[in-house]
N, C-alpha and C. Protein backbone atom coordinates (compact mmCIF):
# COMPACT_ATOMS: atom_id res chain seq x y z
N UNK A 1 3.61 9.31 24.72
CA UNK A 1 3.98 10.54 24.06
C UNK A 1 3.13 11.67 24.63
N UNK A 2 3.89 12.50 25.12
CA UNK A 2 3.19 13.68 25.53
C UNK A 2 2.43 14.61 24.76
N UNK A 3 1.71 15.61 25.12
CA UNK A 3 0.50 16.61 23.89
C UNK A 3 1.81 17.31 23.31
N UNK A 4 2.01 17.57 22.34
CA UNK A 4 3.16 19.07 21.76
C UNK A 4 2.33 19.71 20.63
N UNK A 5 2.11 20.74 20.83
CA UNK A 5 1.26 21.65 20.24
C UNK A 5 2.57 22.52 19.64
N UNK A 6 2.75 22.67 18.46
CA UNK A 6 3.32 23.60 17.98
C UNK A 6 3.05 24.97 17.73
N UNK A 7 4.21 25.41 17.97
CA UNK A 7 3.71 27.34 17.82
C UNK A 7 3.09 28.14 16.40
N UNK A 8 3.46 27.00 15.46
CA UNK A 8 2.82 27.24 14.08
C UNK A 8 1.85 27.12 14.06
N UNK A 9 1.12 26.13 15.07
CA UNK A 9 -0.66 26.43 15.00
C UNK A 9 -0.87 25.02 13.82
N UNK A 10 0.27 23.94 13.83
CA UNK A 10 -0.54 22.61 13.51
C UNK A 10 -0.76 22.18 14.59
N UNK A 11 -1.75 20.87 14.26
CA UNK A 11 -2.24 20.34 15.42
C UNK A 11 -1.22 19.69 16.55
N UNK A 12 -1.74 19.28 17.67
CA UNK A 12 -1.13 18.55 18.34
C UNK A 12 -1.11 16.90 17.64
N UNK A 13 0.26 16.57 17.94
CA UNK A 13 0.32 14.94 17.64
C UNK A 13 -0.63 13.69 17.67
N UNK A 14 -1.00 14.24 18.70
CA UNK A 14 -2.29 12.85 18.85
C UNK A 14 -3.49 13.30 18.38
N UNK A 15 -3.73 14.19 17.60
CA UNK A 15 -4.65 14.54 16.83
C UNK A 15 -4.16 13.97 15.85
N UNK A 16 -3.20 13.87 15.54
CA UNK A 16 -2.40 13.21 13.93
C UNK A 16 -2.96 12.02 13.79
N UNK A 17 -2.63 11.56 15.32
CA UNK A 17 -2.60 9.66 15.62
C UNK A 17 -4.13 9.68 15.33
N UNK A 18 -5.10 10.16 16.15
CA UNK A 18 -6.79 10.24 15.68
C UNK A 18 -7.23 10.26 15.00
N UNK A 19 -6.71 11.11 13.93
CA UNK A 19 -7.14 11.65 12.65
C UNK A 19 -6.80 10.39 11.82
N UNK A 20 -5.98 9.85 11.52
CA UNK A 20 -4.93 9.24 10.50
C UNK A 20 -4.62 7.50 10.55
N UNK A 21 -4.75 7.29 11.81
CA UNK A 21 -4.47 5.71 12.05
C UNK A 21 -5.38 4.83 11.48
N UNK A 22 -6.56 4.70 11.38
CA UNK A 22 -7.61 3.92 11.07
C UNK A 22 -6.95 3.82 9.47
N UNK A 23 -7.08 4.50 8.03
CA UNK A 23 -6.56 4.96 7.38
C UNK A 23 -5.01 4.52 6.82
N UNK A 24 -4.33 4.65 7.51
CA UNK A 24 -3.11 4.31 7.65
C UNK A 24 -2.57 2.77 8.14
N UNK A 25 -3.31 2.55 8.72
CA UNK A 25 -3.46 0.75 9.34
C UNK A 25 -3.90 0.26 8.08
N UNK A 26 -5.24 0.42 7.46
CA UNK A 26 -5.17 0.30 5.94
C UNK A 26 -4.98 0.05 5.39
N UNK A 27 -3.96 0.83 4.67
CA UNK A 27 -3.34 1.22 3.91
C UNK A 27 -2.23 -0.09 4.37
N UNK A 28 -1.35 -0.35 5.12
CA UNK A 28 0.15 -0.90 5.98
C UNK A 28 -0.93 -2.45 5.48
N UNK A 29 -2.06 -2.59 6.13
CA UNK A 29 -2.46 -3.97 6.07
C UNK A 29 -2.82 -4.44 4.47
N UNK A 30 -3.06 -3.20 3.50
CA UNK A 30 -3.18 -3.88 2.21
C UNK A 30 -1.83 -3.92 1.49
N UNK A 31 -0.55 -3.54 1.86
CA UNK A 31 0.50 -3.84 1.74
C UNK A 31 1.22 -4.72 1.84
N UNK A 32 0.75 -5.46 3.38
CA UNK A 32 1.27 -5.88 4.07
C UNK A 32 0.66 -7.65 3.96
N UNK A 33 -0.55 -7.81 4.13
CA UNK A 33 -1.76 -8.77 4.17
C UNK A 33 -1.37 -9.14 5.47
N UNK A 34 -0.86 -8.43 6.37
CA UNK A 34 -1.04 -9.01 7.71
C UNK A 34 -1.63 -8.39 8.98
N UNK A 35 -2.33 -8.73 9.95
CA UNK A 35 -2.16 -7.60 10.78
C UNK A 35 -1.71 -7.25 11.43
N UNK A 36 -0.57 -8.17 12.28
CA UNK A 36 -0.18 -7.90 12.90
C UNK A 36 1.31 -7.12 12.79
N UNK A 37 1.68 -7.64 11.18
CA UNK A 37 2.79 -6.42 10.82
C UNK A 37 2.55 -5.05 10.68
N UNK A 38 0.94 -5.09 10.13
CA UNK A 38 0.34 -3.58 9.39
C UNK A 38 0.64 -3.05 11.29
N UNK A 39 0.14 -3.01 12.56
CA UNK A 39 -0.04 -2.85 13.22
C UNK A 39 1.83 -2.43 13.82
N UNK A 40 2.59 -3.16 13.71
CA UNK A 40 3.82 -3.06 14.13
C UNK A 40 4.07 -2.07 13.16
N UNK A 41 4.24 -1.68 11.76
CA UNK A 41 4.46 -0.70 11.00
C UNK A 41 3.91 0.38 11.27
N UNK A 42 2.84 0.48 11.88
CA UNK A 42 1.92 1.66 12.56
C UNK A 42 2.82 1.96 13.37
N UNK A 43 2.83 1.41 14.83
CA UNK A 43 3.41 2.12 15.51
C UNK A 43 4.69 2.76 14.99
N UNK A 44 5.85 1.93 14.37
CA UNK A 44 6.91 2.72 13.60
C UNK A 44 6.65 3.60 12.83
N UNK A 45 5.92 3.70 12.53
CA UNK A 45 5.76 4.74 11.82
C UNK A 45 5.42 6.19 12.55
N UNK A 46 4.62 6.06 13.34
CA UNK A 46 4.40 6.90 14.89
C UNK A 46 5.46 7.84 15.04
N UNK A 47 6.21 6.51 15.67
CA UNK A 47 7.83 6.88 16.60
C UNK A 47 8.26 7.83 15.49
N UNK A 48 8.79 7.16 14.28
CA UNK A 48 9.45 8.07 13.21
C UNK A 48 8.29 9.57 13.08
N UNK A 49 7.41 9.30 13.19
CA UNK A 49 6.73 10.75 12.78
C UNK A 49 6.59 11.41 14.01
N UNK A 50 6.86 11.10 15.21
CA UNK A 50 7.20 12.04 16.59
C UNK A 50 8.33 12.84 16.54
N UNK A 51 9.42 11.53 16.45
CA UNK A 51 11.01 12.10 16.16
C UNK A 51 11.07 13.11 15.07
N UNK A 52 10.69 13.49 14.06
CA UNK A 52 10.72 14.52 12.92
C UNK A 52 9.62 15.44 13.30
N UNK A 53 8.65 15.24 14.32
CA UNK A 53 7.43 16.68 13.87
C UNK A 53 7.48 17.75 14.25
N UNK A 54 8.68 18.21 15.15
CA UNK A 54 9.13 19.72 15.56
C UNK A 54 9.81 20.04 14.59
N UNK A 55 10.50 19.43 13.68
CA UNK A 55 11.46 19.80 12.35
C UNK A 55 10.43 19.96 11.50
N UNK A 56 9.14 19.27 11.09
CA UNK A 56 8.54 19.88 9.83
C UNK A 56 7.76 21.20 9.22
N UNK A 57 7.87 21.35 8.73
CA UNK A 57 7.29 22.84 8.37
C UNK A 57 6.06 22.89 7.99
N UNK A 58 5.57 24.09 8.56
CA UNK A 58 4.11 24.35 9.09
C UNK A 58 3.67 24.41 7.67
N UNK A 59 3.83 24.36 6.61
CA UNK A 59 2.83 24.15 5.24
C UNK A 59 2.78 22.68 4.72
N UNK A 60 3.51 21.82 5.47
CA UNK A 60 3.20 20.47 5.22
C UNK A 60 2.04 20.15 4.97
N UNK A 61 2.02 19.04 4.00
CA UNK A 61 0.84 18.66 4.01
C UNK A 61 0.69 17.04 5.12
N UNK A 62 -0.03 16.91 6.32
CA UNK A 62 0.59 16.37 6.74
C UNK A 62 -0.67 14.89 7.06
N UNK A 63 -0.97 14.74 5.67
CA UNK A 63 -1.44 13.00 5.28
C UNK A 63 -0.20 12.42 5.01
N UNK A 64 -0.25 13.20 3.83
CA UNK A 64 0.75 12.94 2.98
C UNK A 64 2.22 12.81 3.51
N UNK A 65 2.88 13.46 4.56
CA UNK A 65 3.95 13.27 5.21
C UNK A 65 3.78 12.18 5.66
N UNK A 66 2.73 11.35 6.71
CA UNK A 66 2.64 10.52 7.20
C UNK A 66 2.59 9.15 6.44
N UNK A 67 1.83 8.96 5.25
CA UNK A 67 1.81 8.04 4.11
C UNK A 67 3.13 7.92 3.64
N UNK A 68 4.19 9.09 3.69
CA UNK A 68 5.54 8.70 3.23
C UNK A 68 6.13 7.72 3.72
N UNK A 69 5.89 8.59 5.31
CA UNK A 69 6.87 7.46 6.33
C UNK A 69 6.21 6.30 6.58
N UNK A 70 4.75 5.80 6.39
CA UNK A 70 4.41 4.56 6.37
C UNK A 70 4.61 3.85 5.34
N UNK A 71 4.94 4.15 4.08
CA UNK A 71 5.75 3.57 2.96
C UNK A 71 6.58 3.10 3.10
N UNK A 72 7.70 4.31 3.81
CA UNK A 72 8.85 3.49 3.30
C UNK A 72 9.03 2.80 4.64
N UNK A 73 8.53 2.63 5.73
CA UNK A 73 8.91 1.43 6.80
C UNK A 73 7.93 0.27 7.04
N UNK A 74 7.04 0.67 5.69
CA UNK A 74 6.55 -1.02 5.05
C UNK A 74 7.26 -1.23 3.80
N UNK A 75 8.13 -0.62 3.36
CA UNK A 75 9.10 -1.22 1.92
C UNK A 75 10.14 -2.10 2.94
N UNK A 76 10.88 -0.71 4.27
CA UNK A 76 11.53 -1.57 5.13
C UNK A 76 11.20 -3.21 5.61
N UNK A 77 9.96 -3.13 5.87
CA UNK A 77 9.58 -4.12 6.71
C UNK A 77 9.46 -5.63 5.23
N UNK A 78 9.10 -5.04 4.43
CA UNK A 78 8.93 -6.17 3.23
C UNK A 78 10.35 -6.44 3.21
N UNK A 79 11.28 -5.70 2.78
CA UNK A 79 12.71 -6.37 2.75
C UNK A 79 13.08 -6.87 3.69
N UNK A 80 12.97 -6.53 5.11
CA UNK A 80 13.27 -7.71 5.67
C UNK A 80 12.60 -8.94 6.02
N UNK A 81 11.26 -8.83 5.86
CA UNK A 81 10.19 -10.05 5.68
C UNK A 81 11.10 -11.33 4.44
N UNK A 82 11.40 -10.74 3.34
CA UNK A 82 11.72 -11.57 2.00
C UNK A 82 13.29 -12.01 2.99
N UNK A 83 14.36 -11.08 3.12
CA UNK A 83 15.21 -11.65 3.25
C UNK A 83 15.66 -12.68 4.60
N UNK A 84 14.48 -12.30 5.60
CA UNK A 84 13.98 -13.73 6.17
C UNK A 84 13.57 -15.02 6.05
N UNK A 85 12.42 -14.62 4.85
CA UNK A 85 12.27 -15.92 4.31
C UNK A 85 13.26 -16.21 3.39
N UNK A 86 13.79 -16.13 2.60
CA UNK A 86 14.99 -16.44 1.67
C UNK A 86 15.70 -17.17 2.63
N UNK A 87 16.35 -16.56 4.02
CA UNK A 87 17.24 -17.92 5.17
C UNK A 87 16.06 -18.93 5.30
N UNK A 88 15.20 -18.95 5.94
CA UNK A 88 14.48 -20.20 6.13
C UNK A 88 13.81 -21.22 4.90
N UNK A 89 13.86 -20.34 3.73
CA UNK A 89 13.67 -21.48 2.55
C UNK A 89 14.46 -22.77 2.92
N UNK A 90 15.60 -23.20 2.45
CA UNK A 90 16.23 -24.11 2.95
C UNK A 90 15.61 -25.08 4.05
N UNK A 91 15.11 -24.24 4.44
CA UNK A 91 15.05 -25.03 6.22
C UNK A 91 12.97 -26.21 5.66
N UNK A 92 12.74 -25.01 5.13
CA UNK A 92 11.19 -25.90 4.73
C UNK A 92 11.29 -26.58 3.23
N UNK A 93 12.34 -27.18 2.78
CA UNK A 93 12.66 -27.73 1.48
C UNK A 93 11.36 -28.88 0.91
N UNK A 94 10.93 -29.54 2.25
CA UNK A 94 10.12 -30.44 1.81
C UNK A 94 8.44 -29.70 1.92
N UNK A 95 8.44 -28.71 1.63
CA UNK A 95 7.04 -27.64 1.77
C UNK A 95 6.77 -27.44 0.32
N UNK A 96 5.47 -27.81 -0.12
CA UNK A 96 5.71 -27.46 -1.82
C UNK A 96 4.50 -26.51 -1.86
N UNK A 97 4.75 -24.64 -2.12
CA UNK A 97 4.15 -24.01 -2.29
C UNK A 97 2.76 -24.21 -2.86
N UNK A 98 2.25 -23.38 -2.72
CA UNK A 98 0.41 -23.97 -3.26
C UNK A 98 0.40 -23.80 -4.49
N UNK A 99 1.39 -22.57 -5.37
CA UNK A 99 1.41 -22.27 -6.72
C UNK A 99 1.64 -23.24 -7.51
N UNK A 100 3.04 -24.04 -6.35
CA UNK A 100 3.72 -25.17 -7.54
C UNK A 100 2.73 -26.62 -7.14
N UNK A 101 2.11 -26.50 -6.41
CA UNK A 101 1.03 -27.97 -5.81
C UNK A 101 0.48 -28.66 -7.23
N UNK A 102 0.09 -27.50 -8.17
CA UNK A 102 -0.84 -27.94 -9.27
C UNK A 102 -2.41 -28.16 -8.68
N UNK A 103 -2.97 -27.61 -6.94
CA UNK A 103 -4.01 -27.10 -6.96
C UNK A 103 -4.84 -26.34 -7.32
N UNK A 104 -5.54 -26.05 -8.09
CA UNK A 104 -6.21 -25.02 -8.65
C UNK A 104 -7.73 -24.68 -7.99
N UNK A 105 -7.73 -23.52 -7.48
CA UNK A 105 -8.96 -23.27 -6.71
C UNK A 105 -9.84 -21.86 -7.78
N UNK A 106 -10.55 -22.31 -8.10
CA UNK A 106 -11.91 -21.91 -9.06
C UNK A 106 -12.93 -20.75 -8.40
N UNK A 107 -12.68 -21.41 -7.18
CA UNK A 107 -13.75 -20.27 -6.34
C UNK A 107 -13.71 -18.82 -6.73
N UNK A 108 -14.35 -18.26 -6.27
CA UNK A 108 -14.22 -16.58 -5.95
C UNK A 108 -12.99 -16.46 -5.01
N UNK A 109 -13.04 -16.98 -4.19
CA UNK A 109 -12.15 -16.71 -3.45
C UNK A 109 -10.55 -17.02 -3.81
N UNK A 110 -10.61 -18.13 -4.91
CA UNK A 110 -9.44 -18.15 -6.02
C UNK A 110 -8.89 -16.93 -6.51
N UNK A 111 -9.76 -16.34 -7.26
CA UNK A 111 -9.80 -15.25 -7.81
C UNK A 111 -9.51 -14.03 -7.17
N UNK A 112 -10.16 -13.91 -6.02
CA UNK A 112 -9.50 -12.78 -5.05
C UNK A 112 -7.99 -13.21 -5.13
N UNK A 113 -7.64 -13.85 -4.59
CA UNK A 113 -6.46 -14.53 -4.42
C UNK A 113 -5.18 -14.31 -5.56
N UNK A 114 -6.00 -14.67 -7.08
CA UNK A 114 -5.32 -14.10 -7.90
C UNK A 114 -5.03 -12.69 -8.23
N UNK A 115 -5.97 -12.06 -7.95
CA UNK A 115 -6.08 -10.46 -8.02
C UNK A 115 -5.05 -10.38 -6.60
N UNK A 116 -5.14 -10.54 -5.69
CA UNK A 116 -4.09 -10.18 -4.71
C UNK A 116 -2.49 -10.28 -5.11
N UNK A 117 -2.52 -11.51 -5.58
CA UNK A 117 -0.94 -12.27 -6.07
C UNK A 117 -0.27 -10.77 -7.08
N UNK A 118 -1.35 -11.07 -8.32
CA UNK A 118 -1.01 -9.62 -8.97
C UNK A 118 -0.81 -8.17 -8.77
N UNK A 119 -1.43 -7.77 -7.76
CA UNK A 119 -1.03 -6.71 -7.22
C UNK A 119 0.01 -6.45 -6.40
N UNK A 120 0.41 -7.89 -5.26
CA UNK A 120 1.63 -7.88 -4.80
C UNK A 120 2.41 -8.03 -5.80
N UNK A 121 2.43 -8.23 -7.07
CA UNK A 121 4.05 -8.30 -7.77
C UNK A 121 3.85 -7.14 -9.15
N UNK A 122 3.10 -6.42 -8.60
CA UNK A 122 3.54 -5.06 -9.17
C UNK A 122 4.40 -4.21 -8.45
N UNK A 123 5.42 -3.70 -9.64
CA UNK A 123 6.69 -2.76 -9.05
C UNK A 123 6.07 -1.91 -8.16
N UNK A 124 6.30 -1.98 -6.80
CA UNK A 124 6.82 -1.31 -5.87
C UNK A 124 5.60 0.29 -5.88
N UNK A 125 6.35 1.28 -6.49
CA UNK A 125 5.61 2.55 -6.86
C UNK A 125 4.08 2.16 -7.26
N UNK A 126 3.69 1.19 -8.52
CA UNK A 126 2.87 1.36 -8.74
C UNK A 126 1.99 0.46 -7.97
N UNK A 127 1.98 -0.55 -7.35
CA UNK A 127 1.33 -1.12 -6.33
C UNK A 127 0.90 0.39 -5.11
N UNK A 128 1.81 0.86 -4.54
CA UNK A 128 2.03 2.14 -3.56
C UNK A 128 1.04 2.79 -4.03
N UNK A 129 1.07 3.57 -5.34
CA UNK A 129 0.44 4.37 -5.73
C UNK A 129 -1.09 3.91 -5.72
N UNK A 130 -1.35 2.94 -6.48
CA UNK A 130 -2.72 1.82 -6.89
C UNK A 130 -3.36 2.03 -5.54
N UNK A 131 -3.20 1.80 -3.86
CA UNK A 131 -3.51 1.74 -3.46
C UNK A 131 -4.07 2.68 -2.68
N UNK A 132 -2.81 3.84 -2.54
CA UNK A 132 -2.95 4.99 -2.14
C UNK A 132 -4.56 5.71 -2.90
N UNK A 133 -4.50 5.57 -4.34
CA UNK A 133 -5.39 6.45 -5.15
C UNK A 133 -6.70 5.67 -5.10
N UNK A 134 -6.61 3.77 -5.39
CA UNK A 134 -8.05 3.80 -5.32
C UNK A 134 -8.49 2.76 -3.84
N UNK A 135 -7.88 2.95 -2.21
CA UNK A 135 -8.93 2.24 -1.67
C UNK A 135 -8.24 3.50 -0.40
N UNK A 136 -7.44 4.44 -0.52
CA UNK A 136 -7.48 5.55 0.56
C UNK A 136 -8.11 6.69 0.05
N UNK A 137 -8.46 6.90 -1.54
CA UNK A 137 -8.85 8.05 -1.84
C UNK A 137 -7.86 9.31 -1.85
N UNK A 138 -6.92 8.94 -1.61
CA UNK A 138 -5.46 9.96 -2.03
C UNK A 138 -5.93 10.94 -2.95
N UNK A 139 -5.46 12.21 -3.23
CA UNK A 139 -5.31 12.75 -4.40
C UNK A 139 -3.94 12.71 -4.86
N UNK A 140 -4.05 12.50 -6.16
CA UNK A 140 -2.21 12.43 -7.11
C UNK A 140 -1.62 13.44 -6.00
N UNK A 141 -1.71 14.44 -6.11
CA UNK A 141 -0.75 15.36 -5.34
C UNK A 141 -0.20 15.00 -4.17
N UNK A 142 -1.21 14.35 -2.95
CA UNK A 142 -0.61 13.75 -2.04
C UNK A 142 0.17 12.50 -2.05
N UNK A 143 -0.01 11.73 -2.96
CA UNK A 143 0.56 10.36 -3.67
C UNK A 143 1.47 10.71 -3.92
N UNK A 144 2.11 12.05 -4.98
CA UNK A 144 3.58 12.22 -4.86
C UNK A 144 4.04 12.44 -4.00
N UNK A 145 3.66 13.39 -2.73
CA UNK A 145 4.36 13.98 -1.55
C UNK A 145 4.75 12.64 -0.90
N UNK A 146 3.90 11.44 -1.02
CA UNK A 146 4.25 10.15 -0.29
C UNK A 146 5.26 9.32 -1.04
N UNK A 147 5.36 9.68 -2.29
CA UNK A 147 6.08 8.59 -2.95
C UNK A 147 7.11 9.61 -2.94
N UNK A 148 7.53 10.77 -3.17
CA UNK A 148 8.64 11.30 -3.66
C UNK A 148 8.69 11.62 -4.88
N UNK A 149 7.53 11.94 -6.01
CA UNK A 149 7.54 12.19 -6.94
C UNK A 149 6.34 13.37 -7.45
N UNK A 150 6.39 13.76 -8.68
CA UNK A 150 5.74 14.50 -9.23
C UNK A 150 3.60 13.84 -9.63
N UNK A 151 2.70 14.98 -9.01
CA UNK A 151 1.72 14.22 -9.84
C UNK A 151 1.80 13.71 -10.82
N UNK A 152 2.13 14.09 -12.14
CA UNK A 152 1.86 12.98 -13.12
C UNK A 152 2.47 11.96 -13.23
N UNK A 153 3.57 11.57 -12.43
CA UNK A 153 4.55 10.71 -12.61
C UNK A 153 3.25 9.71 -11.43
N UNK A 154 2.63 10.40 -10.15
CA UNK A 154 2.25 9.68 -9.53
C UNK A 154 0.86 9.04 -10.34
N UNK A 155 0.05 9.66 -11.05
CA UNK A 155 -0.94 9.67 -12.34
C UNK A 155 -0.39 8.37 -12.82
N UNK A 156 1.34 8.51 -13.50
CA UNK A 156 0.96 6.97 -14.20
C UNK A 156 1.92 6.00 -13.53
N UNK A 157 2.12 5.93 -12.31
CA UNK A 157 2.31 4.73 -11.70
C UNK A 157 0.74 4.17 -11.47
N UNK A 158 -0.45 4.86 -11.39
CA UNK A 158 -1.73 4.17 -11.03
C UNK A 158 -2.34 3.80 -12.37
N UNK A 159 -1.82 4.69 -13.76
CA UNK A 159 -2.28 4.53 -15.18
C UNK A 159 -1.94 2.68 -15.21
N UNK A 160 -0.36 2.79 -14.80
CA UNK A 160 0.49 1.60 -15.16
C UNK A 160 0.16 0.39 -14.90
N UNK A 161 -0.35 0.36 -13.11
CA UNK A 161 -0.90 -0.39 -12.61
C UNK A 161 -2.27 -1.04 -12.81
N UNK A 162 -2.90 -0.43 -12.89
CA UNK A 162 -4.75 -0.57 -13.37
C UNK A 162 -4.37 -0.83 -15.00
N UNK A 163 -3.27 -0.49 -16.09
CA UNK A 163 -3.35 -1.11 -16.64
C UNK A 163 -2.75 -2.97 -16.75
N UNK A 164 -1.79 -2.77 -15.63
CA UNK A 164 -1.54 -4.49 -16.12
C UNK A 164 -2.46 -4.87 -15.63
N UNK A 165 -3.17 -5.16 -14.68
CA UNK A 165 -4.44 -5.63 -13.94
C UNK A 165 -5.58 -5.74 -14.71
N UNK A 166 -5.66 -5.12 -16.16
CA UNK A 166 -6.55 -5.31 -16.47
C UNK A 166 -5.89 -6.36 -17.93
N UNK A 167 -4.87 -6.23 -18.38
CA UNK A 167 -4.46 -6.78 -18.82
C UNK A 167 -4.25 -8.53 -18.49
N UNK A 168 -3.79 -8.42 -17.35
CA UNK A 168 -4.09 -10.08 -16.62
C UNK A 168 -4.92 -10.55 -16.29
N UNK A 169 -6.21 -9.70 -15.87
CA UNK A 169 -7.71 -10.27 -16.11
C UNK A 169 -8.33 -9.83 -16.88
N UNK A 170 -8.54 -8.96 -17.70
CA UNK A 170 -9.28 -8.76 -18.83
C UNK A 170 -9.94 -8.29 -18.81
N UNK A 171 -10.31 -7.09 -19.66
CA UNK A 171 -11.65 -6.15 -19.42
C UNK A 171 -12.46 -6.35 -20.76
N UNK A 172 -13.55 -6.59 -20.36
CA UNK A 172 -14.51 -6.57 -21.63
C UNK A 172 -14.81 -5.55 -22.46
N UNK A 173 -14.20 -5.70 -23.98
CA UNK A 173 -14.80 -4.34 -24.40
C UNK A 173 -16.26 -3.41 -24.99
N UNK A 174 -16.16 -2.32 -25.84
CA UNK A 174 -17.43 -2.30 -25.60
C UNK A 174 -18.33 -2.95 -26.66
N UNK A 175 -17.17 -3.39 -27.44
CA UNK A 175 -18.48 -4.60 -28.18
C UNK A 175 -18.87 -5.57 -27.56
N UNK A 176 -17.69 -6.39 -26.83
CA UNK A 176 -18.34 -7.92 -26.30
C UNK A 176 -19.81 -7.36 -25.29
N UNK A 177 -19.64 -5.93 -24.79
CA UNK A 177 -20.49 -6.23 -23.96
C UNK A 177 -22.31 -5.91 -24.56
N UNK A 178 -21.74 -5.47 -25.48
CA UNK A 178 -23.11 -4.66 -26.21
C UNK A 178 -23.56 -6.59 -26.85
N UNK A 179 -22.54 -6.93 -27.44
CA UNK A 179 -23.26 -8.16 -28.14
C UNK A 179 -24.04 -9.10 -26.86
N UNK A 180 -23.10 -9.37 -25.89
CA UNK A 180 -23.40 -9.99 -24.90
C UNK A 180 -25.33 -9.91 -24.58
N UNK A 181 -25.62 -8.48 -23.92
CA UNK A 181 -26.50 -7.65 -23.60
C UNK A 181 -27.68 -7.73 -24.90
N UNK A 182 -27.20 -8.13 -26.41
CA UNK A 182 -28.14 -8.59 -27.30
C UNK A 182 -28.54 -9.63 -27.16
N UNK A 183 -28.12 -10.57 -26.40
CA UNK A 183 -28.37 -12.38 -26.09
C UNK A 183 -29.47 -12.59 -25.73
């Protein structure tokens, strides 16, 4: 991709790519748990944000443009991830998932594991959002520009989220912890 400096006086493109990729890989890989998809979603995401950046308008905010289009061609990329595996189910019939094994792993690293599981099967937005706000440091405002929605709407997709999460593991309240701390 060549330098294109726009006459509006945003940056050139590969200042975008400099600025933003580290960040954005991120972001695709805590979506994603892979790297080598987070990495293939990167570059698509690129291409798509080359092809549109003479069309966007110079008050963009342009994290937040970019977080859009890496959204939605990791929502892309998840749908066709699932409806891949959905054909090859069949094919691994005699494979018995680790959930249904009746292994139970105790570790910490269990537990990560469970905290991961749960966050992948939060709806869509609020997983998006959850992540955007607490491990990119987003502000709501840019979280909507990425999701397509209004701050507060983007506010409680992360309300929503951080609350089931705490709901499925449990937060101590402030008595248990005061009694606890009397022990």
């Amino acid at each position: 991709m060549g330098t294109y400096m726009r006459p509006d006086g945003q940056p050139p493109f590969e200042e975008l790519i400099d600025r933003h990729s580290a960040e954005l890989f991120r972001y695709l890989w805590r979506l994603l748990r892979d790297s080598d998809d987070a990495q293939d979603c990167l570059q698509e995401t690129y291409v798509k944000a080359f092809r549109s950046y003479s069309r966007l308008q110079s008050a963009a905010n342009l994290r937040a443009w970019l977080y859009k289009i890496a959204t939605n061609v990791a929502r892309t990329h998840g749908r066709r991830r699932t409806r891949l595996a959905a054909r090859t189910a069949d094919l691994d019939g005699d494979r018995v998932p680790e959930a249904e094994s009746g292994v139970s792993d105790s570790s910490d690293g269990g537990m990560l594991a469970q905290v991961v599981q749960t966050v992948n099967e939060l709806p869509y937005h609020q997983r998006e959002a959850l992540m955007m706000r607490k491990y990119q440091g987003l502000e709501y405002e840019e979280i909507a520009l990425a999701l397509g929605c209004t701050p507060t709407t983007a506010r409680a997709h992360v309300y929503q989220a951080v609350k089931k999460l705490r709901q499925r593991f449990g937060e101590p309240t402030r008595h248990a912890t005061a009694q606890e701390a009397a022990r």
